[in-house]
Protein backbone atom coordinates (compact mmCIF):
# COMPACT_ATOMS: atom_id res chain seq x y z
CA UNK A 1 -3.05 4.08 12.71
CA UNK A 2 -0.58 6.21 14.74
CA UNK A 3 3.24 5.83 13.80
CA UNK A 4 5.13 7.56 16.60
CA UNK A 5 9.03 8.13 16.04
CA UNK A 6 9.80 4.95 14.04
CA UNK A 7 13.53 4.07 13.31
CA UNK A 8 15.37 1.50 11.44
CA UNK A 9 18.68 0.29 11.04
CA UNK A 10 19.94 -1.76 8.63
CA UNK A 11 23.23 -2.70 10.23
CA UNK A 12 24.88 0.61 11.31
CA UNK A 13 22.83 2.78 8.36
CA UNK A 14 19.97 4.36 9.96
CA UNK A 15 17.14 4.04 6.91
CA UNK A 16 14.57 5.92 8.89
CA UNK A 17 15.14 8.62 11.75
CA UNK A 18 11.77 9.22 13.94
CA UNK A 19 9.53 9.22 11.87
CA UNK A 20 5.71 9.53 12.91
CA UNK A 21 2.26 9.53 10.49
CA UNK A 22 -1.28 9.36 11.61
CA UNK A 23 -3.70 7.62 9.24
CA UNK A 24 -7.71 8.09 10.25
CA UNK A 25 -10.24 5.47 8.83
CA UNK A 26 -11.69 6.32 5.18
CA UNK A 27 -8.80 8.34 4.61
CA UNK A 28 -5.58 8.37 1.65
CA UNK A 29 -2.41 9.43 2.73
CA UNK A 30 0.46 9.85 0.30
CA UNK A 31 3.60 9.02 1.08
CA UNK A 32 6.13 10.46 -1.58
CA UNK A 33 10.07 10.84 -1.84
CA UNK A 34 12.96 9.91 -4.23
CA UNK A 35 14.96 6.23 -4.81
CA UNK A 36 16.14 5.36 -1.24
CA UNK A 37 14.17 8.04 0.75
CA UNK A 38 12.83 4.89 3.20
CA UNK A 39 9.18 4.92 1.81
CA UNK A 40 9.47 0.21 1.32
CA UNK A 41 11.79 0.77 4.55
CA UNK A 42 8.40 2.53 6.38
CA UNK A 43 6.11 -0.32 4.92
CA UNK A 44 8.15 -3.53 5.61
CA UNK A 45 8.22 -2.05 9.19
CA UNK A 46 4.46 -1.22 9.91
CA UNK A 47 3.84 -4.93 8.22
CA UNK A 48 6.13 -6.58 10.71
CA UNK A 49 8.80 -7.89 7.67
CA UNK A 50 11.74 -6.06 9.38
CA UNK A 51 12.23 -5.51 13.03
CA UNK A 52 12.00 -1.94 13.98
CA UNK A 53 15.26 -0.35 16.30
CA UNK A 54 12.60 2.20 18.07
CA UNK A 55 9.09 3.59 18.32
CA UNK A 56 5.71 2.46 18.71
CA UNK A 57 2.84 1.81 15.77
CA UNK A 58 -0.56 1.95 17.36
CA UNK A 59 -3.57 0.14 14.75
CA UNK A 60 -7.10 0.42 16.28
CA UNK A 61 -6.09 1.26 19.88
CA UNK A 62 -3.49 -1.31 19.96
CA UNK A 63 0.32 -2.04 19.53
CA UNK A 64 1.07 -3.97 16.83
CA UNK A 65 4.87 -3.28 17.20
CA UNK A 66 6.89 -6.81 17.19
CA UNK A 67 3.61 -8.66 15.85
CA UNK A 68 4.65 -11.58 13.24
CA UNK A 69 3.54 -10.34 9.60
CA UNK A 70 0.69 -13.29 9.98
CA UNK A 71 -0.66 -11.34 13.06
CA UNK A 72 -0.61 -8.21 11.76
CA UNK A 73 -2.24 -9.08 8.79
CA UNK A 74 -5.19 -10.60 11.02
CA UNK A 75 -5.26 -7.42 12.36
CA UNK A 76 -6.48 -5.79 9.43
CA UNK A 77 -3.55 -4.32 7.79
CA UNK A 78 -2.90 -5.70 4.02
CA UNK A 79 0.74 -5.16 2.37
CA UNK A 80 0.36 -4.57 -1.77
CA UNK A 81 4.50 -4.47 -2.36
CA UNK A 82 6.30 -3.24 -4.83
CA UNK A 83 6.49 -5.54 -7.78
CA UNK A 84 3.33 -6.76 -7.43
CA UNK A 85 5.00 -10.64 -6.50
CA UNK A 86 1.87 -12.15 -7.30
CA UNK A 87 2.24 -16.11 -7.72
CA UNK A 88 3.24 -16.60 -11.11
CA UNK A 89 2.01 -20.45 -11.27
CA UNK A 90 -0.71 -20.14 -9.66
CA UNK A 91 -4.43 -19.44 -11.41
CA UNK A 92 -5.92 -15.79 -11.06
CA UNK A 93 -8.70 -17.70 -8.47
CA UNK A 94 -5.54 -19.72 -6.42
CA UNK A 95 -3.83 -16.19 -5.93
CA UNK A 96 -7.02 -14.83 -4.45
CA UNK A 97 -7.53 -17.74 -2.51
CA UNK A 98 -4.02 -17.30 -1.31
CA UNK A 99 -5.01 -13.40 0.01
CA UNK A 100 -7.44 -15.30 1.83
CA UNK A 101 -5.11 -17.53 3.81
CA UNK A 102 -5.79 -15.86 7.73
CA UNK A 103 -9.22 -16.69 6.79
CA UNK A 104 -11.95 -19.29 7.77
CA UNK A 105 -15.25 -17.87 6.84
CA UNK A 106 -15.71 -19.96 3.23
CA UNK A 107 -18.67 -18.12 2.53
CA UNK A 108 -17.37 -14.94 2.99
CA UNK A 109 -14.17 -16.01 0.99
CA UNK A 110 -16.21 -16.69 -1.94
CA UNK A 111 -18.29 -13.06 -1.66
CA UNK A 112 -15.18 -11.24 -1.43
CA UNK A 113 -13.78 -12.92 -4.22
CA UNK A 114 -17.07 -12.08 -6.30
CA UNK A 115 -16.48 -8.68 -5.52
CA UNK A 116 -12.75 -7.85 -5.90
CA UNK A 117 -13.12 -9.95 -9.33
CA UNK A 118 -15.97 -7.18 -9.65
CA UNK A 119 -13.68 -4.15 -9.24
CA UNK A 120 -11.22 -5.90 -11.70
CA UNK A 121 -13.63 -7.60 -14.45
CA UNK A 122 -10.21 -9.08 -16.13
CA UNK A 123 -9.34 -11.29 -13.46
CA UNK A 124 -12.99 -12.78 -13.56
CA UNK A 125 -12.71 -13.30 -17.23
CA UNK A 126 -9.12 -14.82 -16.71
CA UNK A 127 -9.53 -16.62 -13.22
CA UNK A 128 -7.86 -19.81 -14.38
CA UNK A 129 -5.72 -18.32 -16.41
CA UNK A 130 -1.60 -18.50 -14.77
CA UNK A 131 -0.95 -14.94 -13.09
CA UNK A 132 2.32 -14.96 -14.83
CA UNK A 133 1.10 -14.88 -18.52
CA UNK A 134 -0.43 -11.70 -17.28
CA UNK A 135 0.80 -7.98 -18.04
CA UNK A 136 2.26 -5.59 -15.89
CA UNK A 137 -0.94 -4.12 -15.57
CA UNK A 138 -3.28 -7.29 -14.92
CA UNK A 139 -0.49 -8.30 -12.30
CA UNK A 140 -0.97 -4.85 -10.50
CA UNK A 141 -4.88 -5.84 -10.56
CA UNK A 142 -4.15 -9.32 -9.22
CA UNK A 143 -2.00 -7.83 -6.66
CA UNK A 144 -4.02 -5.67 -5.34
CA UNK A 145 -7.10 -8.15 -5.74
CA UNK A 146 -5.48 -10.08 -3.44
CA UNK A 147 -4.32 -7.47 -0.64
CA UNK A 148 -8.11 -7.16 -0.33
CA UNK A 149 -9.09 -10.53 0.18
CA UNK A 150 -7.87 -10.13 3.81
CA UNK A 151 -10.42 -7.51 4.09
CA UNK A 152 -8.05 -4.72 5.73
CA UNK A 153 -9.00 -2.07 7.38
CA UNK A 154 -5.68 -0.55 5.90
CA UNK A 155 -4.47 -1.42 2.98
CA UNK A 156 -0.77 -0.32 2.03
CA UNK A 157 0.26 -0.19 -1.78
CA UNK A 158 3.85 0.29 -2.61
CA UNK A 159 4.53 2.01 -5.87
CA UNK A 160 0.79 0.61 -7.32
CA UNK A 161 2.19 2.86 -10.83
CA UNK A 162 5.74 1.70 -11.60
CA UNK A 163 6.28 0.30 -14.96
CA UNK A 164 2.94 0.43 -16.22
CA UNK A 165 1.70 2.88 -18.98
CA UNK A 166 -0.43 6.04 -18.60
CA UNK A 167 -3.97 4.83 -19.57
CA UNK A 168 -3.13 1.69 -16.97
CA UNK A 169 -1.77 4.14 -14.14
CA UNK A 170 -5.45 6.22 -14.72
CA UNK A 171 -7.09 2.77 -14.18
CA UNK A 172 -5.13 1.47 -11.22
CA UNK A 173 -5.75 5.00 -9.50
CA UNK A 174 -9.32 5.23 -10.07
CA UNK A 175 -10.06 1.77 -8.16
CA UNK A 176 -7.69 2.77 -5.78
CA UNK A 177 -10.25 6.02 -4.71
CA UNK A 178 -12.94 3.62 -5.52
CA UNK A 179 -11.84 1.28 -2.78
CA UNK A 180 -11.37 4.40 -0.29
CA UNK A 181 -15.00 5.25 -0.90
CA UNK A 182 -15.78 1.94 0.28
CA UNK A 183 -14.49 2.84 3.69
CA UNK A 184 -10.84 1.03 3.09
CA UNK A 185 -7.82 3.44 4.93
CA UNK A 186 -4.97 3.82 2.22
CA UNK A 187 -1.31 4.29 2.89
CA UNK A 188 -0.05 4.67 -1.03
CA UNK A 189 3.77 4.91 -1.22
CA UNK A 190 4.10 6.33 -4.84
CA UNK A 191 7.07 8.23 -7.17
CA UNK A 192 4.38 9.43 -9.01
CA UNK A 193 3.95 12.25 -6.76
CA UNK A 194 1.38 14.57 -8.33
CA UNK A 195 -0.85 11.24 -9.09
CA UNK A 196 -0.19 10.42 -5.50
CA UNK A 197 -1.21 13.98 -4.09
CA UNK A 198 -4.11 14.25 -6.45
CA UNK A 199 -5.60 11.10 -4.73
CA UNK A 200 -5.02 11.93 -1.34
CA UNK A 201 -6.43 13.77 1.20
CA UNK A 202 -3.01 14.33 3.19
CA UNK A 203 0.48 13.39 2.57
CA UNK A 204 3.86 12.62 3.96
CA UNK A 205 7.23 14.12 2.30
CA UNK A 206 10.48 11.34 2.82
CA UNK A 207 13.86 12.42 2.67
CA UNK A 208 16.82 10.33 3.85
CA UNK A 209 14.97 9.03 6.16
CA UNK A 210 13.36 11.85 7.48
CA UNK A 211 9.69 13.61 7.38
CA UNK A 212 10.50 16.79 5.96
CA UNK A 213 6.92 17.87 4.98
CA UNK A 214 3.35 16.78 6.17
CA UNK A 215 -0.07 18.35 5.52
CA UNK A 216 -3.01 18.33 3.24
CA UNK A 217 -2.24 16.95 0.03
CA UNK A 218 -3.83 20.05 -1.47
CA UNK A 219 -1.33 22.24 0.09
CA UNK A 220 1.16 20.15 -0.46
CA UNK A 221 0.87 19.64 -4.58
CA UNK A 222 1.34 23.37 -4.74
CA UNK A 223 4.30 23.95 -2.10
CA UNK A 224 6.96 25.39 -3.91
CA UNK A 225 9.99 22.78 -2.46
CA UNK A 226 7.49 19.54 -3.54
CA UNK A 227 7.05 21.37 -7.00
CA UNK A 228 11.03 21.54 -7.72
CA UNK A 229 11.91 18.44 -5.96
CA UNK A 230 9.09 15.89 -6.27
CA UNK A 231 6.87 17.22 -9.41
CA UNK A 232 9.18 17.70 -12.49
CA UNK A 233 9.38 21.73 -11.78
């Protein structure tokens, strides 16, 4: 995926100012900034769940700019947001199923579920269970379980970490490379910057709107500015 100079407005505030990311197949890119830096902003925009003031986002050779969420999601680009918002009345299996919705292949549906409830052995044990007796932690599972029922080609987690407790964070991470090794692209908006850059292979720094630092996430978990203002000093 190629972002080039993406802005958005809400109203007259201008919540992101140009900014442009490349994302190459079977690769992680971290996205990291502060409260309010634009990093959902960035995300609801590629997915096509706010309308974009300027700039171009290119997905496989193709503009996707303008595309209904629905579309864009066809297109092989799965949304994870922040909060998880699973389906709180529905079963484990009917929020899968609901991941599934742009598709028609039945047989493939029920492979895919196989294997995401694979990846996440709790949700098989718990498939009928109501998503919202689950933890924080399931939820995050579930979540993410169901991002990859659309089979992207890029899958885009918003803050995959928040709320949940170290041991659970470790977990959640670990499938996350896991999936990458599959040959799934990553976008992974995260506060948990040093998690985040450990992860990646390159990264993205957001402030006010603005890309204020890019390069390999190697380089960037020991640059002196990301140390004082993103990694606790």
């Amino acid at each position: 995926m190629k972002v080039r100079s993406l802005s958005i407005h809400y109203g007259n505030i201008q919540a992101l100012k140009e900014i442009s990311i490349d994302i190459d197949a079977r690769e992680i890119v971290a996205f990291i900034g502060g409260n309010g830096a634009g990093k959902t902003t960035a995300l609801k925009g590629i997915s096509g769940l706010i309308r974009i003031s300027s700039g171009g986002i290119e997905f496989l050779g193709e503009e996707i700019k303008g595309l209904a969420p629905e579309a864009i999601v066809k297109k092989g680009i799965a949304h994870c947001p922040e909060g998880r918002r699973v389906f709180p009345q529905l079963t484990v299996k009917e929020n899968l199923e609901m991941g599934a919705y742009c598709r028609k292949d039945r047989s493939g549906i029920s492979r895919d579920m196989e294997e995401v409830m694979a990846f996440f052995p709790i949700l098989k044990e718990r498939q009928e269970q109501a998503a919202g007796t689950f933890s924080g932690g399931q939820q995050q599972m579930l979540a993410i379980a169901r991002a990859l029922m659309s089979q992207p080609k890029l899958l885009m987690l918003d803050e995959p970490s928040l709320g949940l407790a170290p041991l659970i964070v470790d977990e959640i991470f670990s499938i996350i490379r896991q999936i990458n090794k599959r040959g799934t692209a990553i976008l992974l908006v995260e506060q948990n910057a040093r998690m985040a850059l450990d992860s990646a292979h390159k990264g993205y720094v957001l402030e006010t709107g603005s890309i204020t630092l890019q390069g390999k996430a190697s380089e960037l978990i020991d640059n002196e500015h990301v140390i004082k203002a993103h990694l606790g000093g």
